[in-house]
Protein backbone atom coordinates (compact mmCIF):
# COMPACT_ATOMS: atom_id res chain seq x y z
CA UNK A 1 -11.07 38.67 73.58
CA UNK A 2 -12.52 35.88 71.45
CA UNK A 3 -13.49 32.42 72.89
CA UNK A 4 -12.20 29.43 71.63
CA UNK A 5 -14.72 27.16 73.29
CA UNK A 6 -18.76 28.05 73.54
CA UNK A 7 -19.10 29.63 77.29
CA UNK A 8 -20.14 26.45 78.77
CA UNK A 9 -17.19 25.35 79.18
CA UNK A 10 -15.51 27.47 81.08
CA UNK A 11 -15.59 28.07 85.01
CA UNK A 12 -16.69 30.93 86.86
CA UNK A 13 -12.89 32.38 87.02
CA UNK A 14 -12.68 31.84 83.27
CA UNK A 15 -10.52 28.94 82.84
CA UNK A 16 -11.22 25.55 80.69
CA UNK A 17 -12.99 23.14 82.56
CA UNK A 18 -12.32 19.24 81.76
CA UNK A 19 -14.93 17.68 79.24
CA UNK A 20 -17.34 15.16 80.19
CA UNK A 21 -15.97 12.97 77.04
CA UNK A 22 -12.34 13.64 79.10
CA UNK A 23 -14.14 11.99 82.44
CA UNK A 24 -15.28 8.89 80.78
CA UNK A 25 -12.01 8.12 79.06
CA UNK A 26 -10.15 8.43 82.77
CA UNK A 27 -13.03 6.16 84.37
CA UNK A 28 -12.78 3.75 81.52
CA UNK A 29 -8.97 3.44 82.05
CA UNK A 30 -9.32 3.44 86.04
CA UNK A 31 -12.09 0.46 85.85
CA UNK A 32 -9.59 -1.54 87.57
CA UNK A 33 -9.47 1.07 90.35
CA UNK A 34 -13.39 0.99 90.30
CA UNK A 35 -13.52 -2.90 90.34
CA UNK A 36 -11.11 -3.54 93.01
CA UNK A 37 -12.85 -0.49 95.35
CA UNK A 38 -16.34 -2.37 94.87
CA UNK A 39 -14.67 -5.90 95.56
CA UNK A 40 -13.61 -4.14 98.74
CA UNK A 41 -16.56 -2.81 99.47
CA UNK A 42 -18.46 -6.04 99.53
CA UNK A 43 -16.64 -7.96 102.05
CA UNK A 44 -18.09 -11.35 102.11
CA UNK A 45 -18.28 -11.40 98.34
CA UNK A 46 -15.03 -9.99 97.26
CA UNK A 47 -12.92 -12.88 96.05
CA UNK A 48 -15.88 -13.90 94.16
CA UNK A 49 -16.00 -10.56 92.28
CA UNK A 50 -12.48 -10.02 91.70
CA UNK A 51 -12.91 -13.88 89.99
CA UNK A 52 -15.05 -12.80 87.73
CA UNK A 53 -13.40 -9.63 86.34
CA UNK A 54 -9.60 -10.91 87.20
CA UNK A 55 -9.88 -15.24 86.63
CA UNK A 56 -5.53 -14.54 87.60
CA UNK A 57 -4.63 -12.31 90.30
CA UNK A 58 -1.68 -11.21 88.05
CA UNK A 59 -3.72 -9.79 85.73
CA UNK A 60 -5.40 -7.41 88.47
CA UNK A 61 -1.95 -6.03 89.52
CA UNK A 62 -1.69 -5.72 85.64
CA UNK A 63 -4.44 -4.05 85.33
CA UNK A 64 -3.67 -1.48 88.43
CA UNK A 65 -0.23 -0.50 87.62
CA UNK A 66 -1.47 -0.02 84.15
CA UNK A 67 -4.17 2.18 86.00
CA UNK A 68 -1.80 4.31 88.24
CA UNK A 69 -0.89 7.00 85.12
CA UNK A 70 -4.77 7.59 85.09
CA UNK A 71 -5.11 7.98 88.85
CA UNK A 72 -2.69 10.39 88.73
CA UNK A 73 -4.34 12.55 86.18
CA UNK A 74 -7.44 12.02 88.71
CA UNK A 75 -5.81 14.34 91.27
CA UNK A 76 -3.99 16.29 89.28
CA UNK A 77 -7.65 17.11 87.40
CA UNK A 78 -9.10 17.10 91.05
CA UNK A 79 -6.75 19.17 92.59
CA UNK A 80 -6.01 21.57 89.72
CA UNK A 81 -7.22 24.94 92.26
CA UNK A 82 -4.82 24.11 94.75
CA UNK A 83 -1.86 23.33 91.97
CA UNK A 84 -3.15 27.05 90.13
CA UNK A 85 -2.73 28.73 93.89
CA UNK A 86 0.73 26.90 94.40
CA UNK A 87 2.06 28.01 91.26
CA UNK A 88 2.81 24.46 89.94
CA UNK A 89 1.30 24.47 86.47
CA UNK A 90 4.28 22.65 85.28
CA UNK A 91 2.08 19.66 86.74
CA UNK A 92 -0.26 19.87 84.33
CA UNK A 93 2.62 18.97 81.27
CA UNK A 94 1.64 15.46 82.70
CA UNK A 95 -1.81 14.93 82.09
CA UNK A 96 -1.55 13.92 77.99
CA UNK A 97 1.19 11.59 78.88
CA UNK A 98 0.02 9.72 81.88
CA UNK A 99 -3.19 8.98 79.61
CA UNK A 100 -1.01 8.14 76.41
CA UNK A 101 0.86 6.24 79.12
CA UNK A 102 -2.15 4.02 80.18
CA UNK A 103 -4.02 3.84 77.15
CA UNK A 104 -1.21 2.32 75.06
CA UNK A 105 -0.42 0.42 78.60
CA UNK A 106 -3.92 -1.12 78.21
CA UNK A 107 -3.68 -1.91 74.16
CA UNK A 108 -0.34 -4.21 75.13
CA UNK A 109 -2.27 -5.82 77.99
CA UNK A 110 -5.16 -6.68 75.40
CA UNK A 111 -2.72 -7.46 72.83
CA UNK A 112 -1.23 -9.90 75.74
CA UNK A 113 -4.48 -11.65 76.49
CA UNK A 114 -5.35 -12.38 72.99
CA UNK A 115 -2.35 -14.13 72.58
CA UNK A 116 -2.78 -15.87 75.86
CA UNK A 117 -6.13 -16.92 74.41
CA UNK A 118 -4.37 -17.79 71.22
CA UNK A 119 -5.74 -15.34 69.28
CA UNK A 120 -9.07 -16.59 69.11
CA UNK A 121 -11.73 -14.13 68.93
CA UNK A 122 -13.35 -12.95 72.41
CA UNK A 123 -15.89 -10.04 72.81
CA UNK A 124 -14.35 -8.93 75.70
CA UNK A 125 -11.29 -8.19 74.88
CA UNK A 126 -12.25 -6.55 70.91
CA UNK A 127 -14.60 -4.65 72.84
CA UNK A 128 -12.13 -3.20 75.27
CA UNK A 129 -9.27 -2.93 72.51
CA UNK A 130 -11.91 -0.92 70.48
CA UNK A 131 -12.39 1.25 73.52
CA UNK A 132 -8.79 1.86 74.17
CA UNK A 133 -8.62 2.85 70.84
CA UNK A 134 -11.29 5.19 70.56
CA UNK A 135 -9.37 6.98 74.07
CA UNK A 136 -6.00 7.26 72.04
CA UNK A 137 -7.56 8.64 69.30
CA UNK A 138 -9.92 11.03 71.45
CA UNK A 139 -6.54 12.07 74.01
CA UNK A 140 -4.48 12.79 70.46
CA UNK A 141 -6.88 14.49 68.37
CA UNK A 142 -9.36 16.41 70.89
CA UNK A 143 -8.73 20.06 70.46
CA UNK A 144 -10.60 20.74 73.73
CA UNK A 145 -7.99 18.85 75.61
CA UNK A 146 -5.46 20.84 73.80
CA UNK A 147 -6.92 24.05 74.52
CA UNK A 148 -7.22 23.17 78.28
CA UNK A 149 -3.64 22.49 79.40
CA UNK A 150 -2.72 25.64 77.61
CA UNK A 151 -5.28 27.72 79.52
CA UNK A 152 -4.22 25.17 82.20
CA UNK A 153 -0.31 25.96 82.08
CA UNK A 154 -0.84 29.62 81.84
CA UNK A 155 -2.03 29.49 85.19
């Protein structure tokens, strides 16, 4: 039988383990998740830190719901030995989705920004809009990701 990865990246029972590139596109799209967690986590400081990364509370819940697709790939990823012994691989036909889901979620939300800034030019949001599109084109194109949820599916 021929590989159609190199070795490393497959797990001990041969199956295709997630890329690191994968990992960072999922914790770029769940910063919100990350920035609300360490708000939390800093109790007298908080409000002041949700302030600086959310000026309008709306734009947190936004930026959560927007978030939720990604979370959910989170435990699907996390959990995928459980889902394998359960015989639910059809979970796994919702990982490319729920990404596509929140990455083209997060382009509208930039798109919505810069037109509530009236399109004047901020590094914040080109910089995340560049980002977003570099994890559309990376969840679309990768071949590794591909090759996963089929090894994935087959259980």
């Amino acid at each position: 039988m021929k590989l159609l990865l190199p070795l490393k990246f497959y797990d001990a029972s041969g199956r295709v383990i997630p890329s690191l590139s994968l990992y960072l596109c999922l914790l770029y799209l769940g910063r919100s998740f990350l920035i609300f967690i360490a708000s939390i986590s800093g109790r007298d400081s908080s409000d002041t830190l949700l302030r600086i990364f959310y000026p309008e509370t709306n734009f947190l819940y936004i930026s959560l719901a927007i978030g939720l697709p990604t979370l959910s790939v989170l435990v699907i990823v996390g959990f995928r030995e459980k889902i394998w012994r359960n015989h639910k691989t059809w979970l796994f036909g919702f990982v490319k989705p729920c990404i596509i889901a929140s990455v083209t979620g997060d382009l509208s939300f930039n798109l919505m920004l810069a037109k509530l800034n009236n399109w004047q030019f901020s590094w914040v949001i080109a910089v995340t809009t560049l980002v977003s599109f570099f994890c559309l084109y990376f969840i679309l194109k990768d071949n590794h990701i591909r090759l996963m949820l089929l090894d994935w599916k087959k259980g």
